[in-house]
C-alpha atoms as a PDB file:
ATOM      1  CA  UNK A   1       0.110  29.907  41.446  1.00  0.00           C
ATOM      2  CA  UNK A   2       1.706  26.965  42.510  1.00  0.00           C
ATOM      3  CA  UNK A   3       3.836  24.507  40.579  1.00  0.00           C
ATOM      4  CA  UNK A   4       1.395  21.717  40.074  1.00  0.00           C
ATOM      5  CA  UNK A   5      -1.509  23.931  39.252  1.00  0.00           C
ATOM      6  CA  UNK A   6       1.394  25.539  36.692  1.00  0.00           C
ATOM      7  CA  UNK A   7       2.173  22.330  35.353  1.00  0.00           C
ATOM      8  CA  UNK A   8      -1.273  21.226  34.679  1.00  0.00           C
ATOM      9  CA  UNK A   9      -2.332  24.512  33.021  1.00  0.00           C
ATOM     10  CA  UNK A  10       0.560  23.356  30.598  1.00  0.00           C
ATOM     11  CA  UNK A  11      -0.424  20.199  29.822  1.00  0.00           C
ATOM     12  CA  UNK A  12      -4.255  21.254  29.037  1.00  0.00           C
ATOM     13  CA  UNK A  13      -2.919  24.093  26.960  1.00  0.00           C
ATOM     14  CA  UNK A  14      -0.844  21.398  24.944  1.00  0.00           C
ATOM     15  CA  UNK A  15      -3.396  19.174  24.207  1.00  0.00           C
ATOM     16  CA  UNK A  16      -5.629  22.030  23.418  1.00  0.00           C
ATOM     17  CA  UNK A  17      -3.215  22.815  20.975  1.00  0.00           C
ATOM     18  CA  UNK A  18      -2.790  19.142  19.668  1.00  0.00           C
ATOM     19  CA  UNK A  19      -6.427  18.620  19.592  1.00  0.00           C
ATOM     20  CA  UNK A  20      -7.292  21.874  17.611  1.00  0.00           C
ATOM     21  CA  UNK A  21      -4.137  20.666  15.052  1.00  0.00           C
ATOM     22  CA  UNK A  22      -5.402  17.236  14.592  1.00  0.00           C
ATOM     23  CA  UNK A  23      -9.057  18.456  13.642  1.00  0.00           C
ATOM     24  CA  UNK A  24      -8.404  20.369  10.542  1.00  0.00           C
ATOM     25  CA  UNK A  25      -5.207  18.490   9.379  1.00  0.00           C
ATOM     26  CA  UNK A  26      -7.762  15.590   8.644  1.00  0.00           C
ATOM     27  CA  UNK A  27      -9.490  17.561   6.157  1.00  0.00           C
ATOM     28  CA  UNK A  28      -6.649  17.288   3.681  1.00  0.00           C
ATOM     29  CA  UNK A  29      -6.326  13.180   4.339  1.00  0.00           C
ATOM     30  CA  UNK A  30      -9.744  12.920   3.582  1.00  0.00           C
ATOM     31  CA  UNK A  31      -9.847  15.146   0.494  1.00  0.00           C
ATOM     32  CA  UNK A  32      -6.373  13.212  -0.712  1.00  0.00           C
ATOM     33  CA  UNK A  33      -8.639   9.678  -0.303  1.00  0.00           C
ATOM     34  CA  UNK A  34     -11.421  10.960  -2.427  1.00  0.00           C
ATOM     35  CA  UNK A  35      -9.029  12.458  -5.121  1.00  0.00           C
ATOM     36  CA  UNK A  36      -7.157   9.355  -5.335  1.00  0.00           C
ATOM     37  CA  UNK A  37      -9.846   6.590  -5.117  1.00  0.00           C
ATOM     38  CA  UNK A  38     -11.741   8.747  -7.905  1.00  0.00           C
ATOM     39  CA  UNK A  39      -9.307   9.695 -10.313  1.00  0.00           C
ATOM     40  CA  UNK A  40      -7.670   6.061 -10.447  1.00  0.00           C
ATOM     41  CA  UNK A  41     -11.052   5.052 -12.583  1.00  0.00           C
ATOM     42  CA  UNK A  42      -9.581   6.737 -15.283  1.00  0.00           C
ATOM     43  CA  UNK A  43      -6.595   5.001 -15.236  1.00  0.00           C
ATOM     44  CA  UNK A  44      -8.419   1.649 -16.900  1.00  0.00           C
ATOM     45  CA  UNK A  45     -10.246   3.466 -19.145  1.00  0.00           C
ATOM     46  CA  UNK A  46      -8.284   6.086 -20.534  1.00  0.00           C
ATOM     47  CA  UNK A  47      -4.393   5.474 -19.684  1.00  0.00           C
ATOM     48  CA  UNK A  48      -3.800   1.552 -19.692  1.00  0.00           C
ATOM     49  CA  UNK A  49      -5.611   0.891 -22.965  1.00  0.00           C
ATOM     50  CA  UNK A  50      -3.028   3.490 -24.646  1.00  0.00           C
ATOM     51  CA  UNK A  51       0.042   1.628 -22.508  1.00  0.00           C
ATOM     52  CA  UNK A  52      -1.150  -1.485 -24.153  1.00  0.00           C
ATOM     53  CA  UNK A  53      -0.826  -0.385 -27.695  1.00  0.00           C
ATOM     54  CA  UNK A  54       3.186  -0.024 -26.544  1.00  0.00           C
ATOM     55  CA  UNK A  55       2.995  -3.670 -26.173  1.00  0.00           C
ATOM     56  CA  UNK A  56       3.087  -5.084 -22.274  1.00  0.00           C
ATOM     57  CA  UNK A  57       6.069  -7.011 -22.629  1.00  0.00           C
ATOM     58  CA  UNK A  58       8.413  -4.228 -23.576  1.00  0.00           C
ATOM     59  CA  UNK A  59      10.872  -2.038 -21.537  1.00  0.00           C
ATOM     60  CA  UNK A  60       9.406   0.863 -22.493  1.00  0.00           C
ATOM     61  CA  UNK A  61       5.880   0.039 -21.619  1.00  0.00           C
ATOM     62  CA  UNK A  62       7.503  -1.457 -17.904  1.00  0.00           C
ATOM     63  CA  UNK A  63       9.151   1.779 -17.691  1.00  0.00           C
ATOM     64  CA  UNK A  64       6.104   4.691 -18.534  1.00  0.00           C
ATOM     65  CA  UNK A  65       3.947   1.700 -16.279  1.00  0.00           C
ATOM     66  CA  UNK A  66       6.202   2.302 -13.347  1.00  0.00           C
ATOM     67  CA  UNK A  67       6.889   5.933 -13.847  1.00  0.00           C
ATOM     68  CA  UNK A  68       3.146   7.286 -14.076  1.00  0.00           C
ATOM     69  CA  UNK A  69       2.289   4.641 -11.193  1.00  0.00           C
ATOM     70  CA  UNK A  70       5.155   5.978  -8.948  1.00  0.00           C
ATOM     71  CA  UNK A  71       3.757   9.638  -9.986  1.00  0.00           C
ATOM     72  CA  UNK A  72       0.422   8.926  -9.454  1.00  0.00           C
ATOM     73  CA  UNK A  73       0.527   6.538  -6.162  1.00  0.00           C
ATOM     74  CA  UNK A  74       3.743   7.654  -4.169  1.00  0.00           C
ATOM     75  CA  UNK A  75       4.574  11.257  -4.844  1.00  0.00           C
ATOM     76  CA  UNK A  76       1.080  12.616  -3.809  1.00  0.00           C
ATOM     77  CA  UNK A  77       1.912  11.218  -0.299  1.00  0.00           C
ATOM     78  CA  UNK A  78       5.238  12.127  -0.217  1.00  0.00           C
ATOM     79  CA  UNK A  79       4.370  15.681  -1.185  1.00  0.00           C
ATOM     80  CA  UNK A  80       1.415  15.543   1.354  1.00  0.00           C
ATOM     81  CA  UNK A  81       3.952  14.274   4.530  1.00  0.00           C
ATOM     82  CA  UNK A  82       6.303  17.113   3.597  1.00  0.00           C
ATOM     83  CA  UNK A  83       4.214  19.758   3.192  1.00  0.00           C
ATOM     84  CA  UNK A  84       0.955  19.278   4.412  1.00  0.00           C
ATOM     85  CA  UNK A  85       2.036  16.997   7.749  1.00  0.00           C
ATOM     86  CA  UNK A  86       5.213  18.571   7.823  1.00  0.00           C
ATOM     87  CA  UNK A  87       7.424  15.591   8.709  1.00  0.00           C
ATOM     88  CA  UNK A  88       9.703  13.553   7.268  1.00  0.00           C
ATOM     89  CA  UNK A  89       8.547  10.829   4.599  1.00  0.00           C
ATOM     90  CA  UNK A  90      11.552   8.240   5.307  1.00  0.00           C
ATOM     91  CA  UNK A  91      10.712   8.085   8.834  1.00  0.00           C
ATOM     92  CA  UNK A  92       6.995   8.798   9.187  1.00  0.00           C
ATOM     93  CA  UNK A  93       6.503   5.696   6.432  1.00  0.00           C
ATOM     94  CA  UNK A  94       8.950   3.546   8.437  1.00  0.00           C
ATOM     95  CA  UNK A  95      10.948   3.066   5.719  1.00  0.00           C
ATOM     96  CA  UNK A  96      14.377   3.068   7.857  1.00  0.00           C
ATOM     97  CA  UNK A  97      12.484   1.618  10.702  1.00  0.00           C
ATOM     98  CA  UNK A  98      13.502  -2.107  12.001  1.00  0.00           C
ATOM     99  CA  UNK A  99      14.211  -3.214   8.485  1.00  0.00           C
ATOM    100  CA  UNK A 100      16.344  -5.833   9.450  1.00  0.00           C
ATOM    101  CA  UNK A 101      13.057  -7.219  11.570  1.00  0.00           C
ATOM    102  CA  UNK A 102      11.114  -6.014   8.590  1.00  0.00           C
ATOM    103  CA  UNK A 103      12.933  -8.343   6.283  1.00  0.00           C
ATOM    104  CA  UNK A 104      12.334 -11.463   8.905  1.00  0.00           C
ATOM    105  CA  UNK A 105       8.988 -10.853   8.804  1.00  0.00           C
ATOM    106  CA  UNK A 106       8.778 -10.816   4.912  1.00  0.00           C
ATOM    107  CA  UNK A 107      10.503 -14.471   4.836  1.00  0.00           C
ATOM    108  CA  UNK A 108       8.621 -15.916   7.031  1.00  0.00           C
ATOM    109  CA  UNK A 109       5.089 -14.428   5.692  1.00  0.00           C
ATOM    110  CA  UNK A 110       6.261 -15.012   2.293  1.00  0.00           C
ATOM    111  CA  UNK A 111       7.429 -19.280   3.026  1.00  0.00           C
ATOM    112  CA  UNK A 112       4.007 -19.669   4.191  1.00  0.00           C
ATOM    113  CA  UNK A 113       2.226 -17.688   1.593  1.00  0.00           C
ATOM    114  CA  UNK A 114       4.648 -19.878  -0.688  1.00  0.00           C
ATOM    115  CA  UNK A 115       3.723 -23.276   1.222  1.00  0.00           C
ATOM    116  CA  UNK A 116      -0.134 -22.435   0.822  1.00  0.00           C
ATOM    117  CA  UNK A 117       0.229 -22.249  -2.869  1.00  0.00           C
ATOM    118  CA  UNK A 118       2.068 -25.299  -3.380  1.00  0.00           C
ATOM    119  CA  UNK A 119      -0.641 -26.787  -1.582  1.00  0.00           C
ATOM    120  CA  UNK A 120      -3.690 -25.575  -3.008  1.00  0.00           C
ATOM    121  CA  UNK A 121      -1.945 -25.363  -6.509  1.00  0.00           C
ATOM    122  CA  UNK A 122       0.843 -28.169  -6.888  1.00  0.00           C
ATOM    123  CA  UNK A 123       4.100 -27.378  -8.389  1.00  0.00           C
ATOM    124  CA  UNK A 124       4.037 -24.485 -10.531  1.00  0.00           C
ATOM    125  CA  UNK A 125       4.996 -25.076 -14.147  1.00  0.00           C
ATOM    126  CA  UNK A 126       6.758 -21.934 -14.672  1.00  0.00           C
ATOM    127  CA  UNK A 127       6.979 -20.706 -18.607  1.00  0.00           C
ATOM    128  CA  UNK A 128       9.396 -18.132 -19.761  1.00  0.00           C
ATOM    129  CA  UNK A 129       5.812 -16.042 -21.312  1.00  0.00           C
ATOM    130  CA  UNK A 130       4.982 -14.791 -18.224  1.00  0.00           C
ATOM    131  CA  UNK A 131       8.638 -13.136 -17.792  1.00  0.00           C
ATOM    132  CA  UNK A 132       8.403  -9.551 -19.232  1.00  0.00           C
ATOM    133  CA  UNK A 133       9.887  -6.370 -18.132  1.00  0.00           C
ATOM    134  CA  UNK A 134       6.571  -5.103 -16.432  1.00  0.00           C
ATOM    135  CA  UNK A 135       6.032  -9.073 -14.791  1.00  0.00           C
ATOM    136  CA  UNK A 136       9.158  -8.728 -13.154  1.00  0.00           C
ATOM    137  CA  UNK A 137       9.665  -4.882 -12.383  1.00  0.00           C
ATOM    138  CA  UNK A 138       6.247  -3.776 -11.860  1.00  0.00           C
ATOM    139  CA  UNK A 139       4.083  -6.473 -10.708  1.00  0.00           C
ATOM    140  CA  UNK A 140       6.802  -8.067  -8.411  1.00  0.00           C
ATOM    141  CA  UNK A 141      10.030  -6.134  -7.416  1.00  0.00           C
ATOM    142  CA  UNK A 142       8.102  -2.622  -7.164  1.00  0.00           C
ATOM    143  CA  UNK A 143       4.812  -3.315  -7.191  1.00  0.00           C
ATOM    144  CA  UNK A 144       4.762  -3.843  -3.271  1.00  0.00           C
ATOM    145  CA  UNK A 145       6.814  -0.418  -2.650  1.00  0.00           C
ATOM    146  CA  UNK A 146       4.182   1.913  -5.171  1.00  0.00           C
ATOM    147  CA  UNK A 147       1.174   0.409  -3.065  1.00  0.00           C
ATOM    148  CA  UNK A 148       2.500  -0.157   0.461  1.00  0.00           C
ATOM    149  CA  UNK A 149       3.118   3.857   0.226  1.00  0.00           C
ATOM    150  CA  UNK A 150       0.301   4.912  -0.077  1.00  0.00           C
ATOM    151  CA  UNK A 151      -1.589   2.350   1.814  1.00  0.00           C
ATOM    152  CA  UNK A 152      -0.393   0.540   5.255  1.00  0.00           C
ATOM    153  CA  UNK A 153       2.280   3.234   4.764  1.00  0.00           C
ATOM    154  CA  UNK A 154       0.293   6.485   5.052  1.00  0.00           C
ATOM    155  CA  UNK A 155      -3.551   5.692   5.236  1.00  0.00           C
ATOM    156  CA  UNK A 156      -3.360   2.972   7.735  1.00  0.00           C
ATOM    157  CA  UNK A 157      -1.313   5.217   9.799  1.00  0.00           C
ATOM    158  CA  UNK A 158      -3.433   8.243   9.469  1.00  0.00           C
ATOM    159  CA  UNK A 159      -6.924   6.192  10.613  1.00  0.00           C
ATOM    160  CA  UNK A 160      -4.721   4.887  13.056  1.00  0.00           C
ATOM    161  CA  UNK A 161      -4.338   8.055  14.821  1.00  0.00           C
ATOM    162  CA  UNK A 162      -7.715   8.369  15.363  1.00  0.00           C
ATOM    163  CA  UNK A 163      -9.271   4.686  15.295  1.00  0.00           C
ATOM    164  CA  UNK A 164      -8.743   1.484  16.739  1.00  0.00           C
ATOM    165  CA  UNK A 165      -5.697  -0.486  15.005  1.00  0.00           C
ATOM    166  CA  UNK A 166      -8.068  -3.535  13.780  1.00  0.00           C
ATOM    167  CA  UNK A 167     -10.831  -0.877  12.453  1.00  0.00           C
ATOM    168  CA  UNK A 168      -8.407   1.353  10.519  1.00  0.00           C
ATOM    169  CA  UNK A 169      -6.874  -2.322   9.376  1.00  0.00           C
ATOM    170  CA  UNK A 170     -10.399  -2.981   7.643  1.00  0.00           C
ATOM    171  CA  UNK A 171     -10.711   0.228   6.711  1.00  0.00           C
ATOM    172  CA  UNK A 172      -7.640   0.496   4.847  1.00  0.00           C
ATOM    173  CA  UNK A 173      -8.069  -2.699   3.650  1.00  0.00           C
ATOM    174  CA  UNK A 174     -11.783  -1.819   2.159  1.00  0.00           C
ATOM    175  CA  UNK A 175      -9.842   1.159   0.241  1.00  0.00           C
ATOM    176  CA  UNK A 176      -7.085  -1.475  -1.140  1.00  0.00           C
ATOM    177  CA  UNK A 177      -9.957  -3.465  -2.323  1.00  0.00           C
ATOM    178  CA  UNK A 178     -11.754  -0.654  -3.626  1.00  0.00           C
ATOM    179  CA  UNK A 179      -8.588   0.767  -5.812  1.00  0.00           C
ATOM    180  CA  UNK A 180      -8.775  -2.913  -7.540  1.00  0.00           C
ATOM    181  CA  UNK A 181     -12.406  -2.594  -8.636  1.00  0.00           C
ATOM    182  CA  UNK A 182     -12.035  -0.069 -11.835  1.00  0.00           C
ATOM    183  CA  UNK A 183      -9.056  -2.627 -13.297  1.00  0.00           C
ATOM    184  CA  UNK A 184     -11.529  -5.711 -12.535  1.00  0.00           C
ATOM    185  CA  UNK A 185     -14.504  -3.752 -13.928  1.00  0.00           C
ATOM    186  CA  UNK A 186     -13.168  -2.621 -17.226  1.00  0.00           C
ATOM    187  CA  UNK A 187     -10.832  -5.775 -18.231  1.00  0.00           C
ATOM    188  CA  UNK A 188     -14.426  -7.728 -17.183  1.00  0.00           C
ATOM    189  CA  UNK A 189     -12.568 -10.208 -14.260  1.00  0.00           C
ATOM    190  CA  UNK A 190     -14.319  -9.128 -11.500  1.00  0.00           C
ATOM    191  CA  UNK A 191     -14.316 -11.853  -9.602  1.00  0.00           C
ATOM    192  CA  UNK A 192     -15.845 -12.992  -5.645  1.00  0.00           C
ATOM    193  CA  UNK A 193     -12.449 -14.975  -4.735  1.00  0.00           C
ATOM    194  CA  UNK A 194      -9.920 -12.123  -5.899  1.00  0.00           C
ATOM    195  CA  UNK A 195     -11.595  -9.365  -4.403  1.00  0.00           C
ATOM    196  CA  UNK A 196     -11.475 -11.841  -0.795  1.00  0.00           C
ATOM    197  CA  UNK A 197      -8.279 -12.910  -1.254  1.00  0.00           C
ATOM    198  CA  UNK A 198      -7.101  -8.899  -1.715  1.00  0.00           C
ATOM    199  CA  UNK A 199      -9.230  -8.052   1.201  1.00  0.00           C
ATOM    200  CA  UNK A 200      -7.323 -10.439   3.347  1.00  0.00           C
ATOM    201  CA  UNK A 201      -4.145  -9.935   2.023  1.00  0.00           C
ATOM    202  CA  UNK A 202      -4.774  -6.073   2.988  1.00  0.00           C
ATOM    203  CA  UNK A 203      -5.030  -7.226   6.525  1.00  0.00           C
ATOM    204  CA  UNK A 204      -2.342  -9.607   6.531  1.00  0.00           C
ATOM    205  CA  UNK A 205       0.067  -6.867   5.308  1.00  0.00           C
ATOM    206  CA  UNK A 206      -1.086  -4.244   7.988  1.00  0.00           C
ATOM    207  CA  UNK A 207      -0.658  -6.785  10.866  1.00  0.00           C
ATOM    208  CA  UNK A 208       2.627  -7.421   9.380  1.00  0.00           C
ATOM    209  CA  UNK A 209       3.365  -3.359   9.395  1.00  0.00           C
ATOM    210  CA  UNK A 210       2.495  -3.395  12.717  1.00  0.00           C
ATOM    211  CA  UNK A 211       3.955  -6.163  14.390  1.00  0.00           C
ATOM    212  CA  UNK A 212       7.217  -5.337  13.086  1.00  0.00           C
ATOM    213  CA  UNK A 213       7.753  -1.835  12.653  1.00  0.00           C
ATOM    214  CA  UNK A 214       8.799  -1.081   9.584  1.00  0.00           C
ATOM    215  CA  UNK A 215       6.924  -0.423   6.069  1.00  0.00           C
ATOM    216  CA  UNK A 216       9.587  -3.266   4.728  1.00  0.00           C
ATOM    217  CA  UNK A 217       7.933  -6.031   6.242  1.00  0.00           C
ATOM    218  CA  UNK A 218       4.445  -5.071   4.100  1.00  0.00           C
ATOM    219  CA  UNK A 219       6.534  -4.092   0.627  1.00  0.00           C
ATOM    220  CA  UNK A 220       8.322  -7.442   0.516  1.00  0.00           C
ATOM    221  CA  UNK A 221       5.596  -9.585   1.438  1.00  0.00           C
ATOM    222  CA  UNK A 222       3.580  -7.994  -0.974  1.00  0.00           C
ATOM    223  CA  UNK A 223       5.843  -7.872  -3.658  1.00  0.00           C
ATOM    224  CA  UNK A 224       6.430 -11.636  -2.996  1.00  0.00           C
ATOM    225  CA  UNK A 225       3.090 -12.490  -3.295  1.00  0.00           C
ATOM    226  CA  UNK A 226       2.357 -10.891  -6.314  1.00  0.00           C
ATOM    227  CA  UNK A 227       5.397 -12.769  -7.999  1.00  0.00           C
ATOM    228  CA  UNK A 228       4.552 -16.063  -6.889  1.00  0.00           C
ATOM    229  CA  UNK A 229       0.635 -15.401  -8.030  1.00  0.00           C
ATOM    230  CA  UNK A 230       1.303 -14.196 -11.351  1.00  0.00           C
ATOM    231  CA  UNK A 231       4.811 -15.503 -12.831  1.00  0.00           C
ATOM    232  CA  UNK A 232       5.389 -18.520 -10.456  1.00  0.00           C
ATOM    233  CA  UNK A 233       1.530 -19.766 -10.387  1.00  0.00           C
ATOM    234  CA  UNK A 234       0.377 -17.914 -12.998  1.00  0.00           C
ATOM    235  CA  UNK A 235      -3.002 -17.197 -11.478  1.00  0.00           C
END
């Protein structure tokens, strides 16, 4: 057998190999989207009416908020890149990829983001109520690192290995949409404009995950936007 003939044998039997691995490691992704998407509609009926009685603007309700969130949103993929994918979380997530281009990214996303609300909005007339423990830990500083994890992070990257970037963008974005709808539904503020603007701030945040390489890019921005919407604008 000649060396070509060798060499090509090789390459068919690795992506043989690849192929067959792909096929049923998807199974697990898509059973992971179903359990997650699902089981969050308890989470407005059942768990946050019980965090409320704590009182929202306390440490301790900022700190059980975070800590079933973190449980509940980041482990499940971090368990399911370690032992399902078998890879490592920090890099397959990008987390210590181009940060420092990640960070440039966030700025500038986040001065225009910033410049469209003073715009549409005015000057913000900030007020010290909308400063609590779970304003500034949960729905700004963390807030973008609990839901970029789970979603430009690992879903966006797992369609992506099988779709077209701009179709697993939409995708993924439809899903980050979707995980918004039981909150909307049960606190009765469903609303046309918010479930847009969501939809197209999915998008933004996976163009900005791609373009730059590194999960950062997508956690600040988003972390930045939710700050400015609810304790800078207070929308």
């Amino acid at each position: 057998m000649c060396v070509v003939t060798r060499v090509r044998l090789a390459q068919t039997s690795e992506m043989t190999t690849v192929d067959q691995g792909r096929g049923p490691a998807f199974a697990p992704f898509v059973i992971y989207i179903i359990a997650f998407h699902v089981g969050w509609i308890a989470w407005p009926f059942l768990i946050y009416p019980r965090l409320m009685a704590i009182g929202s603007g306390t440490l301790t309700y900022a700190v059980l908020h975070l800590g079933l969130r973190m449980l509940i949103w980041v482990v499940p993929v971090w368990l399911y890149l370690r032992f399902v994918d078998g890879v490592d979380p920090v890099a397959y997530l990008k987390l210590r990829h181009h940060v420092r281009r990640g960070v440039l990214v966030a700025i500038a996303l986040t001065a225009l983001n910033l410049a469209g609300s003073l715009a549409r909005f005015g000057v913000p007339h900030l007020s010290l109520e909308r400063v609590t423990w779970n304003s500034v830990l949960g729905t700004s500083v963390l807030v973008g690192f609990i839901e970029e994890i789970p979603y430009r992070g690992f879903i966006l990257q797992k369609l992506g290995e099988r779709l077209d970037f701009w179709l697993a963008n939409v995708m993924t974005s439809l899903l980050f949409l979707s995980i918004h709808l039981p909150g909307w539904v049960a606190l009765h503020t469903l609303r046309a404009d918010a479930a847009a603007a969501v939809f197209v701030l999915g998008v933004v945040l996976g163009m900005a995950f791609r373009y730059s390489g590194s999960l950062w890019a997508a956690i600040l921005t988003h972390s930045a936007n939710d700050f400015l919407s609810f304790v800078v604008f207070g929308r």
